[in-house]
C-alpha atoms as a PDB file:
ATOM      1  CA  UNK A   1       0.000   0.000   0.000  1.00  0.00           C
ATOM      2  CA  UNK A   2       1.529   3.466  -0.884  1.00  0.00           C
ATOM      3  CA  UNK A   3       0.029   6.362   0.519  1.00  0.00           C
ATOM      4  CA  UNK A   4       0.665   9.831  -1.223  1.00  0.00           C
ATOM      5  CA  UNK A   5       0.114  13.081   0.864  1.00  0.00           C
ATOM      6  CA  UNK A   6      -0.200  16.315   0.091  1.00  0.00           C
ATOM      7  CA  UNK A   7      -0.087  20.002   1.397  1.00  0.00           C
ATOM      8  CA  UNK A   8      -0.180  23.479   0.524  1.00  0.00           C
ATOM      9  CA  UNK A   9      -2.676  24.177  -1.280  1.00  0.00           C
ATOM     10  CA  UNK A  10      -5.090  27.237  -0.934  1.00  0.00           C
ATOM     11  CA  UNK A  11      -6.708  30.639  -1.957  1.00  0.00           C
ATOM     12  CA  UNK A  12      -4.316  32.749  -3.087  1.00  0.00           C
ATOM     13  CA  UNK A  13      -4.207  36.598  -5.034  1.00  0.00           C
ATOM     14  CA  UNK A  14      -3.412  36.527  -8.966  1.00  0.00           C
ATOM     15  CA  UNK A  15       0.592  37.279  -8.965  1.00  0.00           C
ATOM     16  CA  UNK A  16       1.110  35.466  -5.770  1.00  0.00           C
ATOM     17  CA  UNK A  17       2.922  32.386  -4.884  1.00  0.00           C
ATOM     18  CA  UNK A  18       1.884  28.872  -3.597  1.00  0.00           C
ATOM     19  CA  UNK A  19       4.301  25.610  -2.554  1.00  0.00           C
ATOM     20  CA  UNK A  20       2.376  22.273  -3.091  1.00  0.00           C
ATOM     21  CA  UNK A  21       4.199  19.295  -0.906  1.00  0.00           C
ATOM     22  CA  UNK A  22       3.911  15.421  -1.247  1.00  0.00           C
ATOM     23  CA  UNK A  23       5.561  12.901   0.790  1.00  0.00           C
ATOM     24  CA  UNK A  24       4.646   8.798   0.179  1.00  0.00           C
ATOM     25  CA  UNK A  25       4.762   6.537   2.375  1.00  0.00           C
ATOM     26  CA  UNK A  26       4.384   2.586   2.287  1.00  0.00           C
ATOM     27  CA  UNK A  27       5.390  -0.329   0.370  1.00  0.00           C
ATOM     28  CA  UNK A  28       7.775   1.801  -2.169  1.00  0.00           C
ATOM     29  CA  UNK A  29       9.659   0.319  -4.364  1.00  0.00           C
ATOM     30  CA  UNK A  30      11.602   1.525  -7.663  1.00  0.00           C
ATOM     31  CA  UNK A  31      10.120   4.832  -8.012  1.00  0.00           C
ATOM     32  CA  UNK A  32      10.119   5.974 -11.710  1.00  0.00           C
ATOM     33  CA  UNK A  33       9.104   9.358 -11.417  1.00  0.00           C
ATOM     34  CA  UNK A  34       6.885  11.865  -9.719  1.00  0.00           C
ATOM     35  CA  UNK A  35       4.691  14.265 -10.878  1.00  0.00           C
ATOM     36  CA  UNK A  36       1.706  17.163 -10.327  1.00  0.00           C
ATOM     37  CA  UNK A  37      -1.487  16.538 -12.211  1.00  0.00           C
ATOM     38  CA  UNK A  38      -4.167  19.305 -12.313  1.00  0.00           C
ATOM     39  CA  UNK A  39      -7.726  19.039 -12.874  1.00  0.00           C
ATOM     40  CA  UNK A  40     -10.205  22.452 -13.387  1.00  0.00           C
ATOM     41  CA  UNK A  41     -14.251  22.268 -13.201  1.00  0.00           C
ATOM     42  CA  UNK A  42     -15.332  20.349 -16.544  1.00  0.00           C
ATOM     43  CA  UNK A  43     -11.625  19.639 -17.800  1.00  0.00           C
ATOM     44  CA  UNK A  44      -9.690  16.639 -18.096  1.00  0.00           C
ATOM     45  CA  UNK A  45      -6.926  16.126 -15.663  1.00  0.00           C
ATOM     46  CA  UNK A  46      -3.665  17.557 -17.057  1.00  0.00           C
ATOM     47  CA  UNK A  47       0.096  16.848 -16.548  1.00  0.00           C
ATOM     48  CA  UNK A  48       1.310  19.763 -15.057  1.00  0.00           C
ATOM     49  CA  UNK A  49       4.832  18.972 -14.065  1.00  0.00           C
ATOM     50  CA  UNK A  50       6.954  15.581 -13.870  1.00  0.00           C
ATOM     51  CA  UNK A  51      10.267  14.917 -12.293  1.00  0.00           C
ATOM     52  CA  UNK A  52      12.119  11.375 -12.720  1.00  0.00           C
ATOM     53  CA  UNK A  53      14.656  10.005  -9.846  1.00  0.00           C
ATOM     54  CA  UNK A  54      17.682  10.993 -12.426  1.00  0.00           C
ATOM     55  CA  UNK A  55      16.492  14.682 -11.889  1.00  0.00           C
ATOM     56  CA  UNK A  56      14.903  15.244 -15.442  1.00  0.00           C
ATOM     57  CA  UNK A  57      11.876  17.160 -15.935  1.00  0.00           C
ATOM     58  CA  UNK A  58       9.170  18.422 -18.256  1.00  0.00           C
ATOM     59  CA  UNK A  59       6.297  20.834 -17.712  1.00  0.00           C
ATOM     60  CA  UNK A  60       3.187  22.060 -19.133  1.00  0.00           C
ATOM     61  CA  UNK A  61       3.599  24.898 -21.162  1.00  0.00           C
ATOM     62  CA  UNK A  62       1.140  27.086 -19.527  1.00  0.00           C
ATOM     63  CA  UNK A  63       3.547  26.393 -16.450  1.00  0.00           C
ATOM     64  CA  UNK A  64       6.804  26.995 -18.141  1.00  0.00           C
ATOM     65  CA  UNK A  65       8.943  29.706 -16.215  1.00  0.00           C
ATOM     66  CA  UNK A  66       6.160  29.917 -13.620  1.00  0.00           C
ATOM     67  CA  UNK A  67       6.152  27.027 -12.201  1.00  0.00           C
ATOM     68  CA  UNK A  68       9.573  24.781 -10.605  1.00  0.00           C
ATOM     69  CA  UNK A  69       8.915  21.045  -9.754  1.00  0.00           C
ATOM     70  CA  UNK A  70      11.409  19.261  -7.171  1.00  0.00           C
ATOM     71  CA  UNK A  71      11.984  16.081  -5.187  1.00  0.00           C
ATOM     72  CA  UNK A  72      14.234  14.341  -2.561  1.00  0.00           C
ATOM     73  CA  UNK A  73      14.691  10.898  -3.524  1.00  0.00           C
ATOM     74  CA  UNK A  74      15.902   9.784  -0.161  1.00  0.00           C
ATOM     75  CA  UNK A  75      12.671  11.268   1.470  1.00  0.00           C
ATOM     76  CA  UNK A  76      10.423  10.284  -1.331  1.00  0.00           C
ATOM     77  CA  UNK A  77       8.904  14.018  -1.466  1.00  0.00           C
ATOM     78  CA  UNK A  78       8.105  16.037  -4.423  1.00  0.00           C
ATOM     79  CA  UNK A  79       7.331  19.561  -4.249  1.00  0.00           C
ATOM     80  CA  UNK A  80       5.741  22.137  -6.748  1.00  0.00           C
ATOM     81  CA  UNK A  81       6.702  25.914  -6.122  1.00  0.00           C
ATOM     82  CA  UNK A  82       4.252  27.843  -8.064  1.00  0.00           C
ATOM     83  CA  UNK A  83       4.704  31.631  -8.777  1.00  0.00           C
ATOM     84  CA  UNK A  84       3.034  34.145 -10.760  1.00  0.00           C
ATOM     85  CA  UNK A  85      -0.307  32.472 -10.301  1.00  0.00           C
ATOM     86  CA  UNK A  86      -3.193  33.222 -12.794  1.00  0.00           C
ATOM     87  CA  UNK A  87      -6.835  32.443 -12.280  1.00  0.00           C
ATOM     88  CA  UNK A  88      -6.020  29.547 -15.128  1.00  0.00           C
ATOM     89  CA  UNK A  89      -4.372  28.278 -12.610  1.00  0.00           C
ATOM     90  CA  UNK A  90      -7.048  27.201 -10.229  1.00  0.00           C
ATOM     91  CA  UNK A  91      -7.727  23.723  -9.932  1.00  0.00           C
ATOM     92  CA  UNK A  92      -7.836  20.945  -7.932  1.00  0.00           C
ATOM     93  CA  UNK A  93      -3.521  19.748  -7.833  1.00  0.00           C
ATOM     94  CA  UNK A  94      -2.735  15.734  -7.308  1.00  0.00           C
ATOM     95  CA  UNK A  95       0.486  14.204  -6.821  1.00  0.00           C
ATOM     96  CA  UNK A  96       1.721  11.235  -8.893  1.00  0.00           C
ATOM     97  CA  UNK A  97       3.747   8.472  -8.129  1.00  0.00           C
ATOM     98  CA  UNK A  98       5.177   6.258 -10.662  1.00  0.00           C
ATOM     99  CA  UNK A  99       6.715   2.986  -9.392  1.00  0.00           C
ATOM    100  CA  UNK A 100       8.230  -0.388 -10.612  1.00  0.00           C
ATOM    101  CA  UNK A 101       4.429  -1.797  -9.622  1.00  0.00           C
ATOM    102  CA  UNK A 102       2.253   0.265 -10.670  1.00  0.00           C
ATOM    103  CA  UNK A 103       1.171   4.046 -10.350  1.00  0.00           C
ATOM    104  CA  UNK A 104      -0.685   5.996  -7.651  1.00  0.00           C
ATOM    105  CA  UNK A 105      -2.415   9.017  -7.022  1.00  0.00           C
ATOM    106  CA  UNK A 106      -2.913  11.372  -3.834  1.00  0.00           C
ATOM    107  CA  UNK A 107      -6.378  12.960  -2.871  1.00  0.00           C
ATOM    108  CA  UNK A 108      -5.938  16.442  -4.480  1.00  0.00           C
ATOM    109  CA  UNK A 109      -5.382  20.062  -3.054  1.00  0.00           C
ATOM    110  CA  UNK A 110      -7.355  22.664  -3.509  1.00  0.00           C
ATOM    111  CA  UNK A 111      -5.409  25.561  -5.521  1.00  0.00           C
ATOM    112  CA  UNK A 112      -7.954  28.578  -5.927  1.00  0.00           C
ATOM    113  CA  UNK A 113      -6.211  32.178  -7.854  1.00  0.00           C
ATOM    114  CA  UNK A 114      -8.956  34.873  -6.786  1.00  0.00           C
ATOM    115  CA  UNK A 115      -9.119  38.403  -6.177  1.00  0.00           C
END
């Protein structure tokens, strides 16, 4: 069982910055990569930023420059520091785990950009 939790989400002013945390726990083994999905009202859940354990990444481009995705292999964490929010940018965030068995998914965040 791998559990995937995550933090720091929340309401935040357009321009202003959010950190989004994840830290798994459980029967780990072989991790692949990690990653930050994000999924709006009505829209299909999008890849908005992956990091593998060699350190190589690839974002969205509506992230690109905005957004920086990092992890610590030894503490199995990933984090997602997010500047220069927009209101686009509002969804609900999940953490992905790829491992050697399979893949898994933490329960979301709420990101909201409002003035």
């Amino acid at each position: 069982q791998v559990q995937l939790a995550e933090s720091g989400g929340g309401l935040v002013q357009p321009g202003g910055s959010l950190r989004l945390s994840c830290a798994a726990s459980g029967s780990i083994y072989s991790i692949y990569a990690m990653s930050w999905y994000r999924q709006a009202p009505g829209q299909q859940r999008e890849l908005v930023a992956r990091i593998t354990t060699g350190g190589s990444t690839n974002y969205a481009d509506s992230v690109k420059g905005r957004f920086t995705i990092s992890r610590d292999n030894a503490k199995n964490t990933v984090s997602l520091q997010m500047n220069s929010l927009k209101p686009e940018d509002t969804a609900v965030y999940y953490c992905n785990l790829e491992a050697l068995f399979g893949v898994h998914w933490g329960q979301g965040t709420q990101v909201t950009v409002s003035s």
